[in-house]
Protein backbone atom coordinates (compact mmCIF):
# COMPACT_ATOMS: atom_id res chain seq x y z
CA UNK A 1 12.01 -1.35 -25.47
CA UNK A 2 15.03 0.90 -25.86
CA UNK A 3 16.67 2.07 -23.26
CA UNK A 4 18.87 5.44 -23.13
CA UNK A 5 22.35 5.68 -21.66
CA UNK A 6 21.43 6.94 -18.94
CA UNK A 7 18.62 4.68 -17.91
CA UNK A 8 21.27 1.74 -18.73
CA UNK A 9 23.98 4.01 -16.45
CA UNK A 10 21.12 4.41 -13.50
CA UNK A 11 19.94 0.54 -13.75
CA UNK A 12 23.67 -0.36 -13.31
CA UNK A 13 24.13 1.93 -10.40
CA UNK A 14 20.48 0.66 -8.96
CA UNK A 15 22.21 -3.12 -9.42
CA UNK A 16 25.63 -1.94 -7.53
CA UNK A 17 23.79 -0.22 -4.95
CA UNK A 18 22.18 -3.10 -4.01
CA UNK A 19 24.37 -5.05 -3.72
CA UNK A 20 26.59 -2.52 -2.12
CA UNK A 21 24.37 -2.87 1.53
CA UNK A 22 25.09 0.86 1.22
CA UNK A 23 22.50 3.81 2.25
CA UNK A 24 21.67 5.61 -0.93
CA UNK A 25 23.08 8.39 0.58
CA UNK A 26 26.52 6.99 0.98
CA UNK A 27 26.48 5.18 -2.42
CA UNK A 28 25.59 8.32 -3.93
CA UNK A 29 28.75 10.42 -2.18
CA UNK A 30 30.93 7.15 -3.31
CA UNK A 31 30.29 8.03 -7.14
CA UNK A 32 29.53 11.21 -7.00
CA UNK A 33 25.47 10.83 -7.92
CA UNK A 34 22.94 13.20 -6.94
CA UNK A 35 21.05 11.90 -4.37
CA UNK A 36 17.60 13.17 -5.74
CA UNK A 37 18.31 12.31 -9.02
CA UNK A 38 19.31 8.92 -7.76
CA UNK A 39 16.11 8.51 -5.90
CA UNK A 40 13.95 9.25 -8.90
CA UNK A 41 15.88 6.09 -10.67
CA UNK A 42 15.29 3.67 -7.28
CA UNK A 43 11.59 4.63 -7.15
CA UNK A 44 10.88 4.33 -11.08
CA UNK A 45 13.10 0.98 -11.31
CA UNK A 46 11.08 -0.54 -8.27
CA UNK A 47 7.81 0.88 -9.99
CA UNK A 48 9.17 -1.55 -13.06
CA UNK A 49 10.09 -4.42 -11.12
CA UNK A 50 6.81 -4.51 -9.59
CA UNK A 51 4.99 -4.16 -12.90
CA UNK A 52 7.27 -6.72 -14.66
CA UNK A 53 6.23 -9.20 -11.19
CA UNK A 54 2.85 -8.90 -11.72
CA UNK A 55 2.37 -9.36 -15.29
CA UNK A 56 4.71 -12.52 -15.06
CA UNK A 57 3.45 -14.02 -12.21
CA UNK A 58 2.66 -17.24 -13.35
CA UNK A 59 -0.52 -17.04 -12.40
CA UNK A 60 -3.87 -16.79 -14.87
CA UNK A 61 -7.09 -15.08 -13.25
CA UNK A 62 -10.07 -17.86 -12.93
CA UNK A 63 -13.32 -16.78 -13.88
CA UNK A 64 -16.22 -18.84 -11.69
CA UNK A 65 -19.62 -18.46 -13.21
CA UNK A 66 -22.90 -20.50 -12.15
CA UNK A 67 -23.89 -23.64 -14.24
CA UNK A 68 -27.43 -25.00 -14.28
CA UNK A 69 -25.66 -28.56 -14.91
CA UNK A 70 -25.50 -30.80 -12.20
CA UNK A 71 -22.48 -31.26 -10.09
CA UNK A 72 -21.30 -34.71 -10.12
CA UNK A 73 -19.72 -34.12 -7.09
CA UNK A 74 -22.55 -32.57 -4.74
CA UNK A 75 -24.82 -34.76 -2.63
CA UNK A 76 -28.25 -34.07 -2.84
């Protein structure tokens, strides 16, 4: 995936801001951001985190389907 400069720029400030344990608001006013524009970056970089979580989750889905076999397992 390539990213553009300012994607790169935002996902740095989105990495400092957390860290920061600043308000958006006051992170923005510290270097000189637009809060809205800001905003837009936190929400679509959370919307990719969470995507990026789910696909890699370790986990596979398990598909159960009914057997006419006999379970070695169940008492009769």
């Amino acid at each position: 995936m390539v990213i553009s400069n300012l994607s790169s720029e935002m996902h740095n400030h989105y990495v400092c801001w957390q860290r920061s344990g600043l308000s958006q608001r006051s992170y923005c006013l510290e270097n000189n951001l637009r809060e809205g524009q800001f905003h837009y970056w936190i929400k679509k970089f959370r919307q990719m985190d969470s995507h990026a979580n789910s696909v890699n989750s370790g986990f596979v889905p398990l598909v159960v389907t009914a057997s006419n076999s006999t379970n070695p397992y169940r008492r009769n």
